[in-house]
Protein backbone atom coordinates (compact mmCIF):
# COMPACT_ATOMS: atom_id res chain seq x y z
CA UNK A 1 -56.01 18.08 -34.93
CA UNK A 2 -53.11 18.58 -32.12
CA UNK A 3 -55.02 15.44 -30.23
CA UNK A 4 -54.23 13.51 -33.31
CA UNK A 5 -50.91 14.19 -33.42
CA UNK A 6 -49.94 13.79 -30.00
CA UNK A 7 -51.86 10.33 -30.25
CA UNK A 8 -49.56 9.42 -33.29
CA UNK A 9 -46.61 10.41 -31.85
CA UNK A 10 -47.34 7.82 -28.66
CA UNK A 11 -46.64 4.79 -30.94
CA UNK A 12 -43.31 6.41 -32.17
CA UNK A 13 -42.30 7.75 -28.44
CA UNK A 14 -42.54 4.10 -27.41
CA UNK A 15 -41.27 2.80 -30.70
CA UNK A 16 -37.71 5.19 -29.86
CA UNK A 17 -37.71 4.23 -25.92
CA UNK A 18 -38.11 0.04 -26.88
CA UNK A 19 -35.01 0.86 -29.32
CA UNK A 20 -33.30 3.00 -26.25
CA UNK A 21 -34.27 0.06 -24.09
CA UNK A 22 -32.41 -2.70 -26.53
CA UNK A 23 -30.02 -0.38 -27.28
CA UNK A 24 -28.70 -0.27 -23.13
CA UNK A 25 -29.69 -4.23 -22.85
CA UNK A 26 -26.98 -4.48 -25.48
CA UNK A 27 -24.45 -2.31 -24.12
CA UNK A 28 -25.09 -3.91 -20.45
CA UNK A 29 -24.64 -7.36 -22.41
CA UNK A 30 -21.08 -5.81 -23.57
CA UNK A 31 -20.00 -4.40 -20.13
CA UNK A 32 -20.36 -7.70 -18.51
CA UNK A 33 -18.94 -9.52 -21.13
CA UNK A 34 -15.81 -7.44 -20.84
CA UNK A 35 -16.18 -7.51 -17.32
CA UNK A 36 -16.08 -11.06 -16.49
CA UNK A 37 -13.13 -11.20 -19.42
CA UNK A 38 -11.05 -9.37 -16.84
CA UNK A 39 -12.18 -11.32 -13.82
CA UNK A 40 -11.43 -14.48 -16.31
CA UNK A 41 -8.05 -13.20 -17.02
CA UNK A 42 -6.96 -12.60 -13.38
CA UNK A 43 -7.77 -15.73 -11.61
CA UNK A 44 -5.95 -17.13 -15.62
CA UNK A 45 -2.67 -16.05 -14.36
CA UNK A 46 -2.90 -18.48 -11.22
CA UNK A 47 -3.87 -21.38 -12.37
CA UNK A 48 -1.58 -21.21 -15.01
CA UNK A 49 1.40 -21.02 -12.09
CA UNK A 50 -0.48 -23.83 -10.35
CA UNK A 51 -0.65 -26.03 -13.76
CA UNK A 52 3.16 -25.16 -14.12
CA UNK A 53 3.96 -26.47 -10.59
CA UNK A 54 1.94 -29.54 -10.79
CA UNK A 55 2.75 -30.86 -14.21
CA UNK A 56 6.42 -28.98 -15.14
CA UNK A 57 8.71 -31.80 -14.22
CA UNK A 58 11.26 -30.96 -11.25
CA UNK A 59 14.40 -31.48 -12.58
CA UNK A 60 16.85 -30.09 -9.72
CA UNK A 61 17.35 -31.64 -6.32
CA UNK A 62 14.92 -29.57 -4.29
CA UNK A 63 14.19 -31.30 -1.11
CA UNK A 64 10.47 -30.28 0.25
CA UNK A 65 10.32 -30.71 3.89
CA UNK A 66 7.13 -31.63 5.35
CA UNK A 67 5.49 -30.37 8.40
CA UNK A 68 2.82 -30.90 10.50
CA UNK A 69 -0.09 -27.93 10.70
CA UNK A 70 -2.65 -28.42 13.21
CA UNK A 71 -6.17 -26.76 12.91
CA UNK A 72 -9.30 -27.33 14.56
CA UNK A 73 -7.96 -30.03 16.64
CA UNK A 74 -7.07 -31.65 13.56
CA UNK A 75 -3.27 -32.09 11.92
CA UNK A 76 -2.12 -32.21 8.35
CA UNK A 77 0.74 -33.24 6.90
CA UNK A 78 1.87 -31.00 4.20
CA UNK A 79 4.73 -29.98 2.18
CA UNK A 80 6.62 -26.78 1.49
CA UNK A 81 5.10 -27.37 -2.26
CA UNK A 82 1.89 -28.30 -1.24
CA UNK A 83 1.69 -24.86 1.00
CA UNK A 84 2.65 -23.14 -2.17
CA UNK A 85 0.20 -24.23 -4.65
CA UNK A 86 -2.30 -24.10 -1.51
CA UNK A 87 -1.54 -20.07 -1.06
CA UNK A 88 -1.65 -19.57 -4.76
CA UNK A 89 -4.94 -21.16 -5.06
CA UNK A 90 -6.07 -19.13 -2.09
CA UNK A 91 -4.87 -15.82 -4.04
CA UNK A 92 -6.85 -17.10 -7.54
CA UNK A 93 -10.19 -17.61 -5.14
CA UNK A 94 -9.47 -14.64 -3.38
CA UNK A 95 -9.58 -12.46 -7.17
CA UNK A 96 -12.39 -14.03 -8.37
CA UNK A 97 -14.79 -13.84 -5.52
CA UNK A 98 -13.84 -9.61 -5.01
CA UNK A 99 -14.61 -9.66 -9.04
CA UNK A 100 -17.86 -11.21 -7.99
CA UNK A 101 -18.53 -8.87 -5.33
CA UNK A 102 -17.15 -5.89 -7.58
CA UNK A 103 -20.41 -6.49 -9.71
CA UNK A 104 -22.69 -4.91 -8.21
CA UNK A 105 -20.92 -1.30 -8.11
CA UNK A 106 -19.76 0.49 -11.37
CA UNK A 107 -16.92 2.15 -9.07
CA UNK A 108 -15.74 -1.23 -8.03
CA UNK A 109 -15.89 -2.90 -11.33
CA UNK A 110 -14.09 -0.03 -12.65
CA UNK A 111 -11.34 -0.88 -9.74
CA UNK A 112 -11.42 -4.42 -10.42
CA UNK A 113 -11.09 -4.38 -14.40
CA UNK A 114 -8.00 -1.56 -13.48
CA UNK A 115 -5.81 -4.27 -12.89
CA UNK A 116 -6.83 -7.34 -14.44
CA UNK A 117 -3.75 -7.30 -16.59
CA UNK A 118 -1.34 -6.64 -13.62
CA UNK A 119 -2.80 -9.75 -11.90
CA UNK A 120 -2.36 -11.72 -14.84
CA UNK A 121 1.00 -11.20 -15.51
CA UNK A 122 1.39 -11.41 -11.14
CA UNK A 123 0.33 -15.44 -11.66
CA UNK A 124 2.65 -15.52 -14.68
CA UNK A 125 5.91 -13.95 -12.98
CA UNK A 126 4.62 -16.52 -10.67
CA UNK A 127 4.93 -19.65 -12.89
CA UNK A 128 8.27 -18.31 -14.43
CA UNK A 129 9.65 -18.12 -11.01
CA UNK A 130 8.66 -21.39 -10.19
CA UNK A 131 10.62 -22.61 -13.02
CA UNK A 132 13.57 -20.84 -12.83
CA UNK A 133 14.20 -21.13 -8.69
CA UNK A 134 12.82 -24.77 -7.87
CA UNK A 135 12.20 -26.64 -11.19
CA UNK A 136 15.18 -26.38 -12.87
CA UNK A 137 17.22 -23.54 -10.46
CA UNK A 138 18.03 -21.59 -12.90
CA UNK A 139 18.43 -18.54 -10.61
CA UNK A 140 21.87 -18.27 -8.53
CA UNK A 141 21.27 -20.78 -5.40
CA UNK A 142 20.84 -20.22 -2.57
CA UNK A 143 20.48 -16.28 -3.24
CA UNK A 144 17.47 -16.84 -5.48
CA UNK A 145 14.96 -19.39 -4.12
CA UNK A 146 11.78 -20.79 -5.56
CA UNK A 147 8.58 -19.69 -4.15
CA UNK A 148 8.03 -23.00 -2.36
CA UNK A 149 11.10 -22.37 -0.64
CA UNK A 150 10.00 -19.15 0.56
CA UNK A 151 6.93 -20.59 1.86
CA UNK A 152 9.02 -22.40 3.55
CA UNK A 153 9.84 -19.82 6.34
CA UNK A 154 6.68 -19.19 7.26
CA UNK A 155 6.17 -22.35 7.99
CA UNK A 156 9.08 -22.48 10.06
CA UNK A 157 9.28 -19.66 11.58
CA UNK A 158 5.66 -18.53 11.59
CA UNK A 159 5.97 -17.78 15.39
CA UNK A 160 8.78 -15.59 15.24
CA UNK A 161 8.17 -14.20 11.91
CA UNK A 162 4.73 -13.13 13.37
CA UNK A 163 6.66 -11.44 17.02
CA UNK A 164 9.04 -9.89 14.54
CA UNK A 165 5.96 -8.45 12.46
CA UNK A 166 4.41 -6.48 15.45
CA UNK A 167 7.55 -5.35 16.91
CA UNK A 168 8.28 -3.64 13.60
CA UNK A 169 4.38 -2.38 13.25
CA UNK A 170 4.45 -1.09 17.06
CA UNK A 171 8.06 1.05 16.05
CA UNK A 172 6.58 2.10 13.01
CA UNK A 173 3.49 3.15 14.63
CA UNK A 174 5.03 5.36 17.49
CA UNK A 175 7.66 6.59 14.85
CA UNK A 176 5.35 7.81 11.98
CA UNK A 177 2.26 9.22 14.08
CA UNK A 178 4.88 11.41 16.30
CA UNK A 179 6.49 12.49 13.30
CA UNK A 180 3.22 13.22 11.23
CA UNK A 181 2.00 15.80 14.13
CA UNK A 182 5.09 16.99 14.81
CA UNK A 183 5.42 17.70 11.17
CA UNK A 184 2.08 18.90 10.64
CA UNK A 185 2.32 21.27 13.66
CA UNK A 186 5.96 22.99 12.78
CA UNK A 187 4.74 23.50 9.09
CA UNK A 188 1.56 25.12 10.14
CA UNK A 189 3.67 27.64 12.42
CA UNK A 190 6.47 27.87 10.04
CA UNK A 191 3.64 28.89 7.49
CA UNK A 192 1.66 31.05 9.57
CA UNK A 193 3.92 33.14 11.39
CA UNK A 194 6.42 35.17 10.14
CA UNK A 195 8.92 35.15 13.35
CA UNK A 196 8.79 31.41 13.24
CA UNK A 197 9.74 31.07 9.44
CA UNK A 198 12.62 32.83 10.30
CA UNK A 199 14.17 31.17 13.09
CA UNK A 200 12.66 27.46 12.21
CA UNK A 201 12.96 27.39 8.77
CA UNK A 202 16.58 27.29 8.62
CA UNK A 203 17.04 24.90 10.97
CA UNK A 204 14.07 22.52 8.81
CA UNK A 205 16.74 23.18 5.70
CA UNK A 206 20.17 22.28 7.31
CA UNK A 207 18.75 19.11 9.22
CA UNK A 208 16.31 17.99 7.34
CA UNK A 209 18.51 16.99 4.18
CA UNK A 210 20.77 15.07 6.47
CA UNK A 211 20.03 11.14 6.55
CA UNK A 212 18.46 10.37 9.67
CA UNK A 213 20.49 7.14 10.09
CA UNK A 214 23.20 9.48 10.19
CA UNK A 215 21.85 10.19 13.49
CA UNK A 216 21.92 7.17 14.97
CA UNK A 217 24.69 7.65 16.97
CA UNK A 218 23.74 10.13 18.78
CA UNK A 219 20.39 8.52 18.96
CA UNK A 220 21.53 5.29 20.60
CA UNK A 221 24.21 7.45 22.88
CA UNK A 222 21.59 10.10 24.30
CA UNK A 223 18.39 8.28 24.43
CA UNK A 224 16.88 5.26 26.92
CA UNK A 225 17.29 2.94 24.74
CA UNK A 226 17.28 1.35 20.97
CA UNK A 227 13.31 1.31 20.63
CA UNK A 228 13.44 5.26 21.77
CA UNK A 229 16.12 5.49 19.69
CA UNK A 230 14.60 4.18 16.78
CA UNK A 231 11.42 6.18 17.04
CA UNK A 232 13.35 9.23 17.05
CA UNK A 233 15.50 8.74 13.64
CA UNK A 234 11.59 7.83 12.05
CA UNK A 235 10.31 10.64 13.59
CA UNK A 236 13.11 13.34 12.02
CA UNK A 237 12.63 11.18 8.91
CA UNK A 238 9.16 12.28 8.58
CA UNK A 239 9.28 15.49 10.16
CA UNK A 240 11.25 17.40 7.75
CA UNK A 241 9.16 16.24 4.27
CA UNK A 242 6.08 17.06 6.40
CA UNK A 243 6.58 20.27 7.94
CA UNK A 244 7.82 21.08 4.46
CA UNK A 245 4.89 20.74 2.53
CA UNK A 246 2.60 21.47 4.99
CA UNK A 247 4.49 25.40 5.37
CA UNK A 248 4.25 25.51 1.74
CA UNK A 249 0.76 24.97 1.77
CA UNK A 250 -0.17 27.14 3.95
CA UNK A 251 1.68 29.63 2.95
CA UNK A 252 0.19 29.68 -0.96
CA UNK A 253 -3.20 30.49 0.22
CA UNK A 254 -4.38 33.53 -1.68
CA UNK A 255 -4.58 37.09 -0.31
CA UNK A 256 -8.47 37.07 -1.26
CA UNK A 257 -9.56 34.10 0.48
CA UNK A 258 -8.13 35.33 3.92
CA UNK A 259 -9.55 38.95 2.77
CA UNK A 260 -12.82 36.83 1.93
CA UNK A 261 -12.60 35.43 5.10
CA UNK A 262 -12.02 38.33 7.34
CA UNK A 263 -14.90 40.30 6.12
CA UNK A 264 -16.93 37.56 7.10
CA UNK A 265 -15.85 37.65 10.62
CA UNK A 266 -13.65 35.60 10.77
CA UNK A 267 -11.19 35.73 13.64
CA UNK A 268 -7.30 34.63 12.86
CA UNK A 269 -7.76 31.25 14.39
CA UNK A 270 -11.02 30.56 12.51
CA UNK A 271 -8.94 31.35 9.14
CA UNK A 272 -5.93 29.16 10.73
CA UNK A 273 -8.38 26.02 11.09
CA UNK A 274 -11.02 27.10 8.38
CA UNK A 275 -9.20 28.39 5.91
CA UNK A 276 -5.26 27.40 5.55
CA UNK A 277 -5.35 24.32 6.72
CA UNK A 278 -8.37 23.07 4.58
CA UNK A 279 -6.03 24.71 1.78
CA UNK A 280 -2.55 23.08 2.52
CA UNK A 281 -4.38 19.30 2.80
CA UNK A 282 -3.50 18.42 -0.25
CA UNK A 283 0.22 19.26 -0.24
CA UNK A 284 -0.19 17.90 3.91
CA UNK A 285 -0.95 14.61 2.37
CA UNK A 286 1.75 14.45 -0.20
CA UNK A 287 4.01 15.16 2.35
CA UNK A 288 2.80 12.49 4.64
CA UNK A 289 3.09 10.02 1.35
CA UNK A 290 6.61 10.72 1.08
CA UNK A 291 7.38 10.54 4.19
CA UNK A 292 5.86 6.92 4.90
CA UNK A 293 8.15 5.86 2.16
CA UNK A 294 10.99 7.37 4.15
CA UNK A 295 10.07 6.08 7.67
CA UNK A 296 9.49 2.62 6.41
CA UNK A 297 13.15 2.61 4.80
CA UNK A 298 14.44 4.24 8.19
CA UNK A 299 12.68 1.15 10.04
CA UNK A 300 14.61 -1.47 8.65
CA UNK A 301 17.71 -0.05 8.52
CA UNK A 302 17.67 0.85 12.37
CA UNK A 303 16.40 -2.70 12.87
CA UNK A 304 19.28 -3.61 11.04
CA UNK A 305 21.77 -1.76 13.12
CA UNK A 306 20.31 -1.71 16.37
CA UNK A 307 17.07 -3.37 17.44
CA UNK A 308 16.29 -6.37 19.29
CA UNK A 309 13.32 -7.49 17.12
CA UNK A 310 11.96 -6.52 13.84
CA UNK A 311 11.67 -7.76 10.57
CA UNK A 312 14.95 -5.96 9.58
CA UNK A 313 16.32 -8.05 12.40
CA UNK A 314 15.16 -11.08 11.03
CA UNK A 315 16.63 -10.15 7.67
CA UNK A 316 20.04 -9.43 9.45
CA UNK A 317 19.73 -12.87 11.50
CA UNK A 318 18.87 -14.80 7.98
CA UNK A 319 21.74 -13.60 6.02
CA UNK A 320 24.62 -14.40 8.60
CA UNK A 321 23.46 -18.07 7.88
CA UNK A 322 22.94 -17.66 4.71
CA UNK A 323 18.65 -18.75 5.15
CA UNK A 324 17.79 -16.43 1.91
CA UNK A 325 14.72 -17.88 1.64
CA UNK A 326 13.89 -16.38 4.70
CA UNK A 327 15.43 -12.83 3.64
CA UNK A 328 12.92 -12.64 0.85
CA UNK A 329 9.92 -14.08 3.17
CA UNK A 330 10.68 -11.05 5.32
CA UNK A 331 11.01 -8.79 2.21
CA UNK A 332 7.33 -10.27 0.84
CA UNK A 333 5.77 -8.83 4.26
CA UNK A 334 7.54 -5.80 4.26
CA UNK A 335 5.86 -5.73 0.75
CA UNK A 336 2.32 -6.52 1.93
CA UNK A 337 2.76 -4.05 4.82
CA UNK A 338 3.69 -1.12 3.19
CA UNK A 339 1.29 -1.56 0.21
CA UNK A 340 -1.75 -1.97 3.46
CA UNK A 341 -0.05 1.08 5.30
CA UNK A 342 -0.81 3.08 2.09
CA UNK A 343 -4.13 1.97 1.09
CA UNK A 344 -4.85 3.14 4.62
CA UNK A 345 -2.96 6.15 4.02
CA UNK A 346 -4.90 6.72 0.71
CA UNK A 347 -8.37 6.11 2.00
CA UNK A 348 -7.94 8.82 5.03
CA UNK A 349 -6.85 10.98 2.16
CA UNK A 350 -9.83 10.26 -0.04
CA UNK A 351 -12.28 11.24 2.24
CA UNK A 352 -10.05 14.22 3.86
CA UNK A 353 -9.66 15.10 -0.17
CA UNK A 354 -13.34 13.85 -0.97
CA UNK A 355 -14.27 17.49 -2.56
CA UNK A 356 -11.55 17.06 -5.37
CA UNK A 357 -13.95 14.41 -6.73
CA UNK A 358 -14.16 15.33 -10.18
CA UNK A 359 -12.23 18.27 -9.73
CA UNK A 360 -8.81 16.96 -10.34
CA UNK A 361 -7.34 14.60 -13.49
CA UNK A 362 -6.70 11.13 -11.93
């Protein structure tokens, strides 16, 4: 009798898995659907600007200069507009090939479908702008230019843009990592030692709210010269939010886990290295987030009041003769380069952070 009913339950097992089976089909069917909606809607947004450009009549007297690009051996003649709708294409490719890519991770569609609607409304803003600096100049001239006439700059100025570029990136870079370790090294001391809080801590307060332009100065005056100079006001800039939060992190680590700890054998630099610092990462990394914004700010300013080079320099340079076009194609890079210096920022603090997976509300 059981043999009988485990042999008519086979048909209806495999009757309820076939419905399971459609039932996920379907829902796959959905997903995609959705998910190529949002990969539809993103590269939307672009050719939308690129339709404005090409078929919105231009009504004000924009002149768009031509140059010559060579690649390859080879040389093209092309125009400030032409470079415009060219990059703007390159941007709609760009999103629709990573949407592409994106499908075959659930993580990375996830990612992707995040900020379809941002991206859309990026190509619109896009369009809108178009209008409103180089179509009709709507905006105030010359304070306000089209996109084309940004373009314009790089074309331009690409070489100098570029030496600008990696002068500011090799400040930056000597500024920020000598601030993040000497911030990360006082907070750990200010946190772990009582004789240091005392004496350090104070000093962290009183200086640390002070604007570190506000030392420039003294920077320029004591120091070699304006790139040591500059390094130093990014360095207190990021110092002060770092040691900060990293002191405060250590210093909240529970009684129990360094009891824990200790009964385990653990000597005081195993729970320095093992156990507080593991602890204070997270606020470590928020400090080191709010600083970058900091130091980058910092950069341009002392780039704008003393360095040779930079792309605060540039900006300085543009505005005496009045080249705002080139102001905001300095301003787009400092854009791109911060956003890149925190993904970078963000993906070190993933995987230093990777055991909050699923811990934590994101």
């Amino acid at each position: 009798m059981s043999t009988q009913t485990a042999t008519a339950a086979l048909p209806a097992a495999a009757v309820k898995e076939k419905r399971n089976d459609k039932s996920r089909t379907k829902s796959a069917g959905r997903i995609n659907a959705g998910y190529f909606f949002k990969i539809l809607l993103t590269v939307s947004g672009f050719i939308i600007a690129i339709l404005v450009n090409i078929f919105f009549p231009q009504k004000a007297a924009v002149v768009f200069k031509e140059y010559i690009l060579t690649a390859f051996g080879l040389a093209f003649h092309i125009t400030i507009n032409d470079a415009y709708v060219f990059i703007t294409a390159v941007l709609a490719v760009g999103f629709l090939v990573s949407g592409l890519i994106a499908l075959r991770d659930k993580d990375s569609r996830k990612k992707y479908s995040k900020k379809a609607y941002f991206r859309f409304a990026l190509g619109i803003a896009l369009a809108v702008w178009d209008i409103g600096g180089t179509k009709l100049q709507l905006f105030a001239q010359p304070f306000f230019p089209g996109p084309a006439q940004v373009v314009e700059a790089y074309l331009a100025d690409s070489d100098y843009i570029v030496q600008n570029t990696l002068y500011s990136l090799r400040l930056y870079a000597a500024g920020f990592s000598c601030g993040v370790l000497l911030g990360v090294g006082t907070g750990i001391l200010i946190g772990w030692f009582p004789k240091v809080y005392y004496w350090v801590f104070p000093v962290l307060k009183i200086t640390g709210v002070v604007p570190a332009v506000a030392w420039m100065p003294f920077a320029l005056t004591l120091l070699p010269n304006s790139f040591t100079a500059a390094v130093f006001l990014i360095v207190i800039c990021a110092w002060f939010q770092i040691a900060f939060l990293t002191a405060q992190g250590i210093q909240s680590v529970p009684k129990q886990t360094y009891e824990a700890a200790r009964i385990l054998g653990s000597s005081p630099v195993d729970m320095i290295f093992h156990v507080a610092i593991p602890h204070a990462m997270p606020d470590i990394f928020t400090g080191i987030g709010s600083a970058n914004a900091m130091a980058f700010t910092t950069l341009v300013m002392s780039e704008m009041l003393g360095q040779p080079g930079g792309l605060g320099y540039y900006i300085n340079q543009s505005k005496v003769w009045s080249a705002y076009y080139k102001v905001l194609a300095a301003i787009v890079i400092m854009a791109v380069l911060f956003s890149l210096i925190n993904h970078i920022l963000g993906r070190i603090q993933k995987h230093a952070l990777r055991w909050q997976e699923g811990v934590i509300k994101k």
